[in-house]
PDB file of N, CA and C in Angstrom:
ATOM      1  N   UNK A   1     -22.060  73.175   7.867  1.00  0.00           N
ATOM      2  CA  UNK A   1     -21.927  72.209   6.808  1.00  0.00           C
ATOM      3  C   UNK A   1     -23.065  72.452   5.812  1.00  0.00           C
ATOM      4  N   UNK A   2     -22.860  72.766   4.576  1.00  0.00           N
ATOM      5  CA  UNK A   2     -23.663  72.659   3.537  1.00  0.00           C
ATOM      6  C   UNK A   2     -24.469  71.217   3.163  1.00  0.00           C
ATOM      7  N   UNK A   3     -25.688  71.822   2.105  1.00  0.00           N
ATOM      8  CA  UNK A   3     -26.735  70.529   2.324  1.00  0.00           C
ATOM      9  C   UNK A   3     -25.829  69.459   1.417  1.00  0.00           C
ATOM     10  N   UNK A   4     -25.034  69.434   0.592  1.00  0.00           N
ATOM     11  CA  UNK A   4     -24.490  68.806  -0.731  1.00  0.00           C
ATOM     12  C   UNK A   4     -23.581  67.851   0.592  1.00  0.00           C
ATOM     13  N   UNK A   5     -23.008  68.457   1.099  1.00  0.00           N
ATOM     14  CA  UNK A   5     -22.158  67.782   2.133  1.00  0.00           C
ATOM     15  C   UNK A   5     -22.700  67.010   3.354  1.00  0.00           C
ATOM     16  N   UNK A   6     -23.718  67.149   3.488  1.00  0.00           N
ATOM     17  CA  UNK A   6     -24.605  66.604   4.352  1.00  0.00           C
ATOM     18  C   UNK A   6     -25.275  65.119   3.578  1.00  0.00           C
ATOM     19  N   UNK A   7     -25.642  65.263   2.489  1.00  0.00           N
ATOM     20  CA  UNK A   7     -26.505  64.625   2.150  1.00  0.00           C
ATOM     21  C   UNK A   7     -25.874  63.535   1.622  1.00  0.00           C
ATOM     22  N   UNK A   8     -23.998  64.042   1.348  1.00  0.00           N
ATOM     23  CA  UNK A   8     -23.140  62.910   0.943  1.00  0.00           C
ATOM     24  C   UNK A   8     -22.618  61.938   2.079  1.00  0.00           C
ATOM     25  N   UNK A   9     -22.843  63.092   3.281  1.00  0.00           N
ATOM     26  CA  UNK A   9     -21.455  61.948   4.806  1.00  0.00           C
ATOM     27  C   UNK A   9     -23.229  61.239   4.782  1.00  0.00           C
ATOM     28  N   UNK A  10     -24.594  61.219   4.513  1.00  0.00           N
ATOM     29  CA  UNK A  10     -25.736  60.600   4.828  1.00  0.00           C
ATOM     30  C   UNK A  10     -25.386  58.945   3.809  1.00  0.00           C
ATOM     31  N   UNK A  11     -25.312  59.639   2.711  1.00  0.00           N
ATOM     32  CA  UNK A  11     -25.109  58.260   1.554  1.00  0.00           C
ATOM     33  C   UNK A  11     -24.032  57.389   1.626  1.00  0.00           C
ATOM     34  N   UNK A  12     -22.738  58.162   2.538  1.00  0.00           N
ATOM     35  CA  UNK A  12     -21.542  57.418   2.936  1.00  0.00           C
ATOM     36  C   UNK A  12     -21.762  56.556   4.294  1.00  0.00           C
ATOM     37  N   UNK A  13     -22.325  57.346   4.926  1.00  0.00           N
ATOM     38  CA  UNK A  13     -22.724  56.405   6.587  1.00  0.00           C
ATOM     39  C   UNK A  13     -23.835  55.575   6.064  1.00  0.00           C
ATOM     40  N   UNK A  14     -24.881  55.443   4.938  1.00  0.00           N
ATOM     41  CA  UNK A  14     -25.818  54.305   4.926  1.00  0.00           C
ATOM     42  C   UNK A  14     -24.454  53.227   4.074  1.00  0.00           C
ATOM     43  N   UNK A  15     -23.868  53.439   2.812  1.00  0.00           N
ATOM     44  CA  UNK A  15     -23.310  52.665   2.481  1.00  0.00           C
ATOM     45  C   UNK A  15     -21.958  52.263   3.054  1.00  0.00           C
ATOM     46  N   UNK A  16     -21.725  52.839   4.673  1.00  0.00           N
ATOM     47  CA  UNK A  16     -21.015  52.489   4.879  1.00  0.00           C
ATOM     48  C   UNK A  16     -21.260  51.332   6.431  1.00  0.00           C
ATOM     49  N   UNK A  17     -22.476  51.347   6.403  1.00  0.00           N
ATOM     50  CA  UNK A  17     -23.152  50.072   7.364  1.00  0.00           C
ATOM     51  C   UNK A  17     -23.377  48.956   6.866  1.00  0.00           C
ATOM     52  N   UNK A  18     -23.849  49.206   5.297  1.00  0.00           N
ATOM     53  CA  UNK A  18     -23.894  47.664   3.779  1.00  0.00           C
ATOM     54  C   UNK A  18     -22.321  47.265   4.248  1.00  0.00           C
ATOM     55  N   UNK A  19     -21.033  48.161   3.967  1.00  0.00           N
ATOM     56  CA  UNK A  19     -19.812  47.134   3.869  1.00  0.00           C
ATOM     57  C   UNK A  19     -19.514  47.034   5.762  1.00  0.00           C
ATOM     58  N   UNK A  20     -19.917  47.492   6.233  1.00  0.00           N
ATOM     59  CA  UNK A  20     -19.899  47.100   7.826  1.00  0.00           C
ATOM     60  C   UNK A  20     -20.646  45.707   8.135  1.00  0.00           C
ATOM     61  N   UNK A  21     -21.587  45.293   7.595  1.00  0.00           N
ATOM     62  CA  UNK A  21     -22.410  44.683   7.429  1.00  0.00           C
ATOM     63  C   UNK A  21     -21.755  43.242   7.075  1.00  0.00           C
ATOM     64  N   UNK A  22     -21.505  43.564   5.791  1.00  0.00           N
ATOM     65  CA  UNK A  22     -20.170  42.291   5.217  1.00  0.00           C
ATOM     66  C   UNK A  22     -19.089  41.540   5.544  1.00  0.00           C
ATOM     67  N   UNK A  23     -18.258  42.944   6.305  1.00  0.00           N
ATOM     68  CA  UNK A  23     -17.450  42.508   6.994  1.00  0.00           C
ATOM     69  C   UNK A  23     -17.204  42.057   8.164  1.00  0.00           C
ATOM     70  N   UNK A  24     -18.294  41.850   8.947  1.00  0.00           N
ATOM     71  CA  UNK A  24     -18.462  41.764  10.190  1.00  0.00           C
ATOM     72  C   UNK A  24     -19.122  40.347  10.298  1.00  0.00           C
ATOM     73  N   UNK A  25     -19.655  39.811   9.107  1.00  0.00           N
ATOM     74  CA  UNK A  25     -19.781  38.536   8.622  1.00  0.00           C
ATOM     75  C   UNK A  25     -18.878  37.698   8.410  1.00  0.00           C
ATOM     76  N   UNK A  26     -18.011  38.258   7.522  1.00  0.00           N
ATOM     77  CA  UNK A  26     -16.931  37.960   7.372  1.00  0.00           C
ATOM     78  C   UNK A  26     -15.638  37.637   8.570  1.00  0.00           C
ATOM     79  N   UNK A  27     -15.703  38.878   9.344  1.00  0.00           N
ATOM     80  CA  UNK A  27     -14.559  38.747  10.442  1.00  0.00           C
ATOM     81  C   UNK A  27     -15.705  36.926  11.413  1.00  0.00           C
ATOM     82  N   UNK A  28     -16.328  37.147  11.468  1.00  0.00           N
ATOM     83  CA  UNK A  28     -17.401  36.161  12.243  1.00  0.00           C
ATOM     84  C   UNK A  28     -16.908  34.381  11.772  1.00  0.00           C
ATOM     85  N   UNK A  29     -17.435  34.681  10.400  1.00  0.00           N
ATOM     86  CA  UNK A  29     -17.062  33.566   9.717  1.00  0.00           C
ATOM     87  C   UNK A  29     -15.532  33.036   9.421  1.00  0.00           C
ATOM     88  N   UNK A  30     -14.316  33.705   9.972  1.00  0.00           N
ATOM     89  CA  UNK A  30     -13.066  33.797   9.952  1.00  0.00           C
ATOM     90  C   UNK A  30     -12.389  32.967  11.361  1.00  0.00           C
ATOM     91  N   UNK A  31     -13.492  33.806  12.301  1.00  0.00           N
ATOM     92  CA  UNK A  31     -13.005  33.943  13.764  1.00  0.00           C
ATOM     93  C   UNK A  31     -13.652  32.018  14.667  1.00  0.00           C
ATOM     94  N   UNK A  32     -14.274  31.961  13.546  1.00  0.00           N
ATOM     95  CA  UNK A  32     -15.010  30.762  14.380  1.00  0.00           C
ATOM     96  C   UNK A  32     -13.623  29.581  14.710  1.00  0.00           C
ATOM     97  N   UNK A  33     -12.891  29.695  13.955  1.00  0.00           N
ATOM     98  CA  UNK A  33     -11.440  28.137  14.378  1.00  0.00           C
ATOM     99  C   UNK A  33     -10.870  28.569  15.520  1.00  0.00           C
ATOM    100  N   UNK A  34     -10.966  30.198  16.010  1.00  0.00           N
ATOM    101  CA  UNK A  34      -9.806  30.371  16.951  1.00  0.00           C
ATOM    102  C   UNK A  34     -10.102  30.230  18.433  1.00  0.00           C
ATOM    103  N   UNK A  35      -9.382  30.555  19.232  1.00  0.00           N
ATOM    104  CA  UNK A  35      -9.125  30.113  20.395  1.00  0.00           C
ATOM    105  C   UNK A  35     -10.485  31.831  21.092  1.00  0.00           C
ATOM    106  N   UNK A  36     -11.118  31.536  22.446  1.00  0.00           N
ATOM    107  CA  UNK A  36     -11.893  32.485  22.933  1.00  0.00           C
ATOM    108  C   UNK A  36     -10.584  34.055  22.899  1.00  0.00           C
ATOM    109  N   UNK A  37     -10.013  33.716  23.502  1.00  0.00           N
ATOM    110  CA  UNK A  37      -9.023  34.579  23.825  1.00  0.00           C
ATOM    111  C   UNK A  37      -8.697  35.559  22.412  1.00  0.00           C
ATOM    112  N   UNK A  38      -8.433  34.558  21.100  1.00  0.00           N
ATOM    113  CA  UNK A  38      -8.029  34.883  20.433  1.00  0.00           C
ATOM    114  C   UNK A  38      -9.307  35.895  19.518  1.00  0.00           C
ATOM    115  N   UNK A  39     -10.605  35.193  19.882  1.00  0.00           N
ATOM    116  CA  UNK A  39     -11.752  35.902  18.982  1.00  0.00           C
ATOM    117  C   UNK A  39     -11.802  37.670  19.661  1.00  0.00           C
ATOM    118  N   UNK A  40     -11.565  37.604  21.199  1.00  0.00           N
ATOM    119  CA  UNK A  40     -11.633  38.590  21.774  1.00  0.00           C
ATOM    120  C   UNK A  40     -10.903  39.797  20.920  1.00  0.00           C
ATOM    121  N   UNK A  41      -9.344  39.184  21.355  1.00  0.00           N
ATOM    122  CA  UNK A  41      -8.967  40.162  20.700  1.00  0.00           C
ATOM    123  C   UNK A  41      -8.616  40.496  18.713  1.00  0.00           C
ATOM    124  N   UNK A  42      -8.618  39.787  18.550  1.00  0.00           N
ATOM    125  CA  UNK A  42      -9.119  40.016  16.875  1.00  0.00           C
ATOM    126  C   UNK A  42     -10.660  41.392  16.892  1.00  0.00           C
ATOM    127  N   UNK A  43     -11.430  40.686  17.551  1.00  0.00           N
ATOM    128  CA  UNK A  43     -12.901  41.658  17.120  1.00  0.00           C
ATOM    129  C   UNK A  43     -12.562  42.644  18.176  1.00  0.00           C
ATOM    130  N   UNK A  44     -11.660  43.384  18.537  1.00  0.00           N
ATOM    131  CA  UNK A  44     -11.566  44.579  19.085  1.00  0.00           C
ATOM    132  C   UNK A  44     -10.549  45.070  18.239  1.00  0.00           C
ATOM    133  N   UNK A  45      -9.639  44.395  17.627  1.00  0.00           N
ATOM    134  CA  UNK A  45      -8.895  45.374  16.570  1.00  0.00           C
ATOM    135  C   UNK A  45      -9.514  45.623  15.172  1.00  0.00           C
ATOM    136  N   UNK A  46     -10.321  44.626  15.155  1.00  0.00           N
ATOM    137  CA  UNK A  46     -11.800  45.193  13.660  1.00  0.00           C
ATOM    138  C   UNK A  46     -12.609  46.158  14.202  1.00  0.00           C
ATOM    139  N   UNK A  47     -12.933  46.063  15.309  1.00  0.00           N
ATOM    140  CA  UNK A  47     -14.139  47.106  15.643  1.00  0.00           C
ATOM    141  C   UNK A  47     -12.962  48.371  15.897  1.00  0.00           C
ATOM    142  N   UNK A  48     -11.818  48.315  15.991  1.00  0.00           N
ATOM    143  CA  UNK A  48     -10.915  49.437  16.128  1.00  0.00           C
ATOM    144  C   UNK A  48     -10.778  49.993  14.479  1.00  0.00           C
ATOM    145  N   UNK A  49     -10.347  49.159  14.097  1.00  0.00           N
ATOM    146  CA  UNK A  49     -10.388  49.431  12.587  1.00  0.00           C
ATOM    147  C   UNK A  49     -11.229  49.864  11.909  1.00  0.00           C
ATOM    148  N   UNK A  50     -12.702  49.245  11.898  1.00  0.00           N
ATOM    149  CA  UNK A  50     -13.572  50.108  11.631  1.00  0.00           C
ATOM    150  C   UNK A  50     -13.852  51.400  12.011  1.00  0.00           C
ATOM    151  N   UNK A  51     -13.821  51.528  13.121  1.00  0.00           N
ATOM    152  CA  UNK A  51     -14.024  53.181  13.437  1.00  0.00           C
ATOM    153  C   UNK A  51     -12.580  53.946  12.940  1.00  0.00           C
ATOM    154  N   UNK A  52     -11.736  53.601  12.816  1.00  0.00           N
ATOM    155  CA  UNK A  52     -10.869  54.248  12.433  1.00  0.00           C
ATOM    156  C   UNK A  52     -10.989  54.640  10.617  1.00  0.00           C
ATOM    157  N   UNK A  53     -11.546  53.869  10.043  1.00  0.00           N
ATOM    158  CA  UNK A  53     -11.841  54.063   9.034  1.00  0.00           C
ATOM    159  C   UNK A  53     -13.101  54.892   8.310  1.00  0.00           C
ATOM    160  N   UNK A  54     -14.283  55.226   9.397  1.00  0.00           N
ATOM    161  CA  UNK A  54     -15.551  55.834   9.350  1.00  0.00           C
ATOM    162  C   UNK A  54     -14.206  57.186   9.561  1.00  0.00           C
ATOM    163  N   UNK A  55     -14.170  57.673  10.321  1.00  0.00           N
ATOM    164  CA  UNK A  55     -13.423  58.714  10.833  1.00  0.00           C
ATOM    165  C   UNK A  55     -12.589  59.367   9.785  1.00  0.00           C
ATOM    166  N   UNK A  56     -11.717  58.231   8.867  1.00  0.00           N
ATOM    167  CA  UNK A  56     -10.589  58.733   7.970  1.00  0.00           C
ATOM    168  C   UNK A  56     -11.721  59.173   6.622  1.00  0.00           C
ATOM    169  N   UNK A  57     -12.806  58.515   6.337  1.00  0.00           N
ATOM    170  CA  UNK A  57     -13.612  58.751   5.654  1.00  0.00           C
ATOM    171  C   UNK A  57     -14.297  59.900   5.704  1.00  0.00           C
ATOM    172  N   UNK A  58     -14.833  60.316   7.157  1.00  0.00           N
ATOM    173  CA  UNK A  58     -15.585  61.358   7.283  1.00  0.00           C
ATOM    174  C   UNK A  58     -14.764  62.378   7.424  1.00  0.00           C
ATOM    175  N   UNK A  59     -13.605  62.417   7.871  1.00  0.00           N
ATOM    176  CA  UNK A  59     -12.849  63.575   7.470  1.00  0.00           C
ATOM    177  C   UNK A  59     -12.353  64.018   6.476  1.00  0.00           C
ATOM    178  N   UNK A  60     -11.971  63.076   5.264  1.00  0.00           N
ATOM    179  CA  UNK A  60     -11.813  63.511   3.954  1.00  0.00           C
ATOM    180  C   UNK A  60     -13.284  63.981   3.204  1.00  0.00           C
ATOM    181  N   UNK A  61     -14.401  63.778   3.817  1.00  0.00           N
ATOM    182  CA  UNK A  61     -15.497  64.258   3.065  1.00  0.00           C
ATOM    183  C   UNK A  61     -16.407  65.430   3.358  1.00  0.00           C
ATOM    184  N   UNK A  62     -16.372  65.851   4.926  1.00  0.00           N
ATOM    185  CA  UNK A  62     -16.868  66.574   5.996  1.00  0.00           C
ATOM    186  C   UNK A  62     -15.501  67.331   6.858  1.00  0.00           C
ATOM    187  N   UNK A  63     -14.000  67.059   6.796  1.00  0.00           N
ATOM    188  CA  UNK A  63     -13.772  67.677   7.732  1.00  0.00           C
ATOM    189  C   UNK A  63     -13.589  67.365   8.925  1.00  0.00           C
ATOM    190  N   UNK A  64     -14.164  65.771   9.103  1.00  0.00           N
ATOM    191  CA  UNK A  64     -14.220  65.129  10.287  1.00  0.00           C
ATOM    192  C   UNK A  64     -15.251  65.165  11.256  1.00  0.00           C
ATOM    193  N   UNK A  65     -16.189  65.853  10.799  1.00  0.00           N
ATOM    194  CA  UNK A  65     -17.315  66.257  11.719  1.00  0.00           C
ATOM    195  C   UNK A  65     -18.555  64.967  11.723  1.00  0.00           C
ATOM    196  N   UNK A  66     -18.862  64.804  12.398  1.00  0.00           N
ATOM    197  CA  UNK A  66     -19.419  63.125  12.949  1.00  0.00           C
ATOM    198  C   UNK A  66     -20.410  63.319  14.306  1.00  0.00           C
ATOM    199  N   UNK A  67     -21.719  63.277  13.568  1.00  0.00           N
ATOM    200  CA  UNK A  67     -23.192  63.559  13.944  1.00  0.00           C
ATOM    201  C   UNK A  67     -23.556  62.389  14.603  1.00  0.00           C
ATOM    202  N   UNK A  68     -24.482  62.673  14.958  1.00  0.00           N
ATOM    203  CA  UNK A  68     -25.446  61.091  16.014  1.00  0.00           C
ATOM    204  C   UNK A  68     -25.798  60.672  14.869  1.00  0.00           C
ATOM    205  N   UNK A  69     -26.482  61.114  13.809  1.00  0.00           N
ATOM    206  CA  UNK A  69     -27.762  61.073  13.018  1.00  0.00           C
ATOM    207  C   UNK A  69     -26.822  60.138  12.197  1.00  0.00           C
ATOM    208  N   UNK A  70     -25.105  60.655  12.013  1.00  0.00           N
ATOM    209  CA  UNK A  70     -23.971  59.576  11.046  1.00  0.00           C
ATOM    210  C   UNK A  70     -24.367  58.536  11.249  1.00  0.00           C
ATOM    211  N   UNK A  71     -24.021  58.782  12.724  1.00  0.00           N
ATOM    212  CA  UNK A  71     -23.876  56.830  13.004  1.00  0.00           C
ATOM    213  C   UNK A  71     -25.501  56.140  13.101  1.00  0.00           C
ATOM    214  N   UNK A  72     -26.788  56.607  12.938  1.00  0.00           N
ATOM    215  CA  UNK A  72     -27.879  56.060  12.795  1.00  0.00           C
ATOM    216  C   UNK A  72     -28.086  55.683  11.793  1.00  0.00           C
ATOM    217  N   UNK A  73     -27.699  56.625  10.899  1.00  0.00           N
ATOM    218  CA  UNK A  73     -27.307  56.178   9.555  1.00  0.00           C
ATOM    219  C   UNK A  73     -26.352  54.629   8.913  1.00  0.00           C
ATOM    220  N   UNK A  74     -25.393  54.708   9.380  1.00  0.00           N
ATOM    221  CA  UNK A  74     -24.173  53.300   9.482  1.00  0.00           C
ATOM    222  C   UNK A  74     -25.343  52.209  10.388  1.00  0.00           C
ATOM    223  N   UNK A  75     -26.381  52.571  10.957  1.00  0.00           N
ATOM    224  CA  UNK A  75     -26.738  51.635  11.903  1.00  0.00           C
ATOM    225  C   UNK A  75     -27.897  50.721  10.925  1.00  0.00           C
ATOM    226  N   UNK A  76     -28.381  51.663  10.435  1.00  0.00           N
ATOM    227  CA  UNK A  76     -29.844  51.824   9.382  1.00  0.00           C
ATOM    228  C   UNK A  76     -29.354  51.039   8.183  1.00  0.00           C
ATOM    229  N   UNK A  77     -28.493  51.580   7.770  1.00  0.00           N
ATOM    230  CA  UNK A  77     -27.731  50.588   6.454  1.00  0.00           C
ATOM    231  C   UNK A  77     -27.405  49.385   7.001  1.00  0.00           C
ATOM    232  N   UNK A  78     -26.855  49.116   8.438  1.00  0.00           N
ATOM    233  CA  UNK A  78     -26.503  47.830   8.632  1.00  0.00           C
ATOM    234  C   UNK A  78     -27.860  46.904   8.920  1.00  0.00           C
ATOM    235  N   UNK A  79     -28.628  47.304   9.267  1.00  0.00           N
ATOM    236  CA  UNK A  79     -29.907  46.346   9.460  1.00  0.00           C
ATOM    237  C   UNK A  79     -30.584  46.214   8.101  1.00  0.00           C
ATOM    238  N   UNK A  80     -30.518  47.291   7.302  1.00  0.00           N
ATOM    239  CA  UNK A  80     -31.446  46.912   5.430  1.00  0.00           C
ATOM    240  C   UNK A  80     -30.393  45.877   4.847  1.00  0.00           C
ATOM    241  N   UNK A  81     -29.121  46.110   5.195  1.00  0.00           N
ATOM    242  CA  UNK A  81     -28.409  45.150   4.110  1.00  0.00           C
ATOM    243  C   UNK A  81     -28.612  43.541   4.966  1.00  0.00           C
ATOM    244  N   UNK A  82     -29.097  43.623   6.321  1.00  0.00           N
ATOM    245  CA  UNK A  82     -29.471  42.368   7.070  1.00  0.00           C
ATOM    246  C   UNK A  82     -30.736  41.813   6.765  1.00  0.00           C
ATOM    247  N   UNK A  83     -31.313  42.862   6.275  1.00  0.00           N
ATOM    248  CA  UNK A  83     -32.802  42.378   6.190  1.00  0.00           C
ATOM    249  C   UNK A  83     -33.205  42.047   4.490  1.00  0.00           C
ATOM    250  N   UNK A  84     -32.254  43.250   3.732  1.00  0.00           N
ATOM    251  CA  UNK A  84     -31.684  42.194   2.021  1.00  0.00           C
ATOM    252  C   UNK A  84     -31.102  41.182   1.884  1.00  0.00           C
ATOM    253  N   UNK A  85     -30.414  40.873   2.889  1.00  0.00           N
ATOM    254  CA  UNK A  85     -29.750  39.372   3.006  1.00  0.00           C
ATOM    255  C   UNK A  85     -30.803  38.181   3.215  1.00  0.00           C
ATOM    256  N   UNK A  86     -31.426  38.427   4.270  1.00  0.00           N
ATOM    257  CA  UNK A  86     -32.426  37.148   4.468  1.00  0.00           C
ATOM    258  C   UNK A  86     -33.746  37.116   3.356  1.00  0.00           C
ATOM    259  N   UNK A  87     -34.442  38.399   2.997  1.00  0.00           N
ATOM    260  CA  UNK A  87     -35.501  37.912   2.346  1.00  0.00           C
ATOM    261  C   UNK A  87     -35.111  38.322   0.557  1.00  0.00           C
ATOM    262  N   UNK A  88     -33.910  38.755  -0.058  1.00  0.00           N
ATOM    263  CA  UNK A  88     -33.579  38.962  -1.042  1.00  0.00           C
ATOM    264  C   UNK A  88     -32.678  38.055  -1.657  1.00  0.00           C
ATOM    265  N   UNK A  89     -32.711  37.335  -2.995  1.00  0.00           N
ATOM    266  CA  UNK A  89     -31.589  36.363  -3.379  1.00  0.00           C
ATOM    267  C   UNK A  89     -30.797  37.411  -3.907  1.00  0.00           C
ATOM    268  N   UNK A  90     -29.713  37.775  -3.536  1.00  0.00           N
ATOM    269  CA  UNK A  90     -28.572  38.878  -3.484  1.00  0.00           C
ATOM    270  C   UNK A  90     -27.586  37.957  -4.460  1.00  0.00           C
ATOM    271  N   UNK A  91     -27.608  36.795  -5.128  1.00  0.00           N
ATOM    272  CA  UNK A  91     -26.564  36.230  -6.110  1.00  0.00           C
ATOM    273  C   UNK A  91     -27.133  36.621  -7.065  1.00  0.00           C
ATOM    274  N   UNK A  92     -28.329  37.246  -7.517  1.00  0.00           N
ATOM    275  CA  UNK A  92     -28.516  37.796  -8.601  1.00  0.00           C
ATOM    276  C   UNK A  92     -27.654  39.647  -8.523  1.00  0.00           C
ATOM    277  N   UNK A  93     -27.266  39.778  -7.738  1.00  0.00           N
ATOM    278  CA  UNK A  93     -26.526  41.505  -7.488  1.00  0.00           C
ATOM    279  C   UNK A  93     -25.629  41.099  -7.097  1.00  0.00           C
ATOM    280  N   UNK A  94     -25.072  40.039  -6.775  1.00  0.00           N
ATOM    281  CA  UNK A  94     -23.251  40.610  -6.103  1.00  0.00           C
ATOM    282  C   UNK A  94     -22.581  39.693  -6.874  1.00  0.00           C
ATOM    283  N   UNK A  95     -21.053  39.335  -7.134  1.00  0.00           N
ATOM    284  CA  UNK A  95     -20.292  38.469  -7.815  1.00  0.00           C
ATOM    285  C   UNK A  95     -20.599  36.714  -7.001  1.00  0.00           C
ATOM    286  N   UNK A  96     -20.473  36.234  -7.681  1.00  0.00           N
ATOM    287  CA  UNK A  96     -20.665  34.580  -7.437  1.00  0.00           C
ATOM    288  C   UNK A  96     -19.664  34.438  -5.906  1.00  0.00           C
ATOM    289  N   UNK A  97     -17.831  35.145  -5.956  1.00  0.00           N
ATOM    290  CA  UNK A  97     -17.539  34.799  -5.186  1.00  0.00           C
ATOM    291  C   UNK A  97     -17.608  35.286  -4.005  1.00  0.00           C
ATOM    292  N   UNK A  98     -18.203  36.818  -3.777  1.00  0.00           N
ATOM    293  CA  UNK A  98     -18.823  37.600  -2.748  1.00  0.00           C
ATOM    294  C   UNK A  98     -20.251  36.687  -1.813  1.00  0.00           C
ATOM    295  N   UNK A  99     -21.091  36.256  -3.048  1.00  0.00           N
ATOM    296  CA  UNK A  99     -22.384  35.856  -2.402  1.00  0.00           C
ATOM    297  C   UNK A  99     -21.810  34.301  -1.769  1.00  0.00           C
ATOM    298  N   UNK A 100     -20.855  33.330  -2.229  1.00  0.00           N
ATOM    299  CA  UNK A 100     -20.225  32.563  -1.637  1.00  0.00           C
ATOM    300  C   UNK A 100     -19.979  32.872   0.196  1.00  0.00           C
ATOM    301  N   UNK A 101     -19.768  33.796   0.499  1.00  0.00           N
ATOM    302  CA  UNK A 101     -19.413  34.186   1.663  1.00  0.00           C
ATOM    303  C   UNK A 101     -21.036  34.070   2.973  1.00  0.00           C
ATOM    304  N   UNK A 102     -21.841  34.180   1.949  1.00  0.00           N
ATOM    305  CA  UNK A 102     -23.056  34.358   2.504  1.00  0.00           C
ATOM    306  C   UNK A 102     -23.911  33.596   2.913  1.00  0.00           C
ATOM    307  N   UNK A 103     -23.462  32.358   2.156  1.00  0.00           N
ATOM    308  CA  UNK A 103     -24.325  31.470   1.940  1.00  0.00           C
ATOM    309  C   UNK A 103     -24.505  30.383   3.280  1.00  0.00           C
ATOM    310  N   UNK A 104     -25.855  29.366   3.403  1.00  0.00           N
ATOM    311  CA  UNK A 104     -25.635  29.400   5.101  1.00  0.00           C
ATOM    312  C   UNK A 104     -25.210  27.320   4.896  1.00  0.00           C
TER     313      UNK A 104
END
């Protein structure tokens, strides 16, 4: 794998832990009315979905080829966009009805 290609599945696995990040808030904040049973299986067909989607991603960009260092990456983005969330007012950067989602 070339460095151009490397350095892009790097910028795709950090920005792809920011919308992992979101949505996993989101599925959270969705899942809270339902039944145990029902949260179970909901957050195993998101966490299915998600990886299915890192995968469809990294293969249209890489070929499909999927490093440790990827997913430290997806891991790394998901804790900065956790840690921009709590000490950053993020309604000055995201749309009114996005940061709505966030709010506690």
């Amino acid at each position: 794998m070339d460095e151009v290609t490397q350095l892009l599945s790097f910028f795709l696995s950090f920005l792809f832990g920011f919308g992992f990040h979101i949505l996993t808030k989101w599925h959270f904040k969705i899942s809270e009315t339902y039944s145990t049973i029902m949260k179970y299986f909901t957050t195993i067909l998101f966490v299915l979905d998600i990886v299915l989607l890192y995968i469809y991603f990294m293969y249209h960009l890489n070929d499909g080829v999927i490093h440790i260092y990827f997913l430290f990456f997806v891991a790394f983005g998901f804790v900065v966009f956790d840690i921009l969330q709590k000490h950053v007012k993020l309604h000055f950067f995201l749309p009114s009805k996005v940061a709505k989602l966030f709010r506690r």
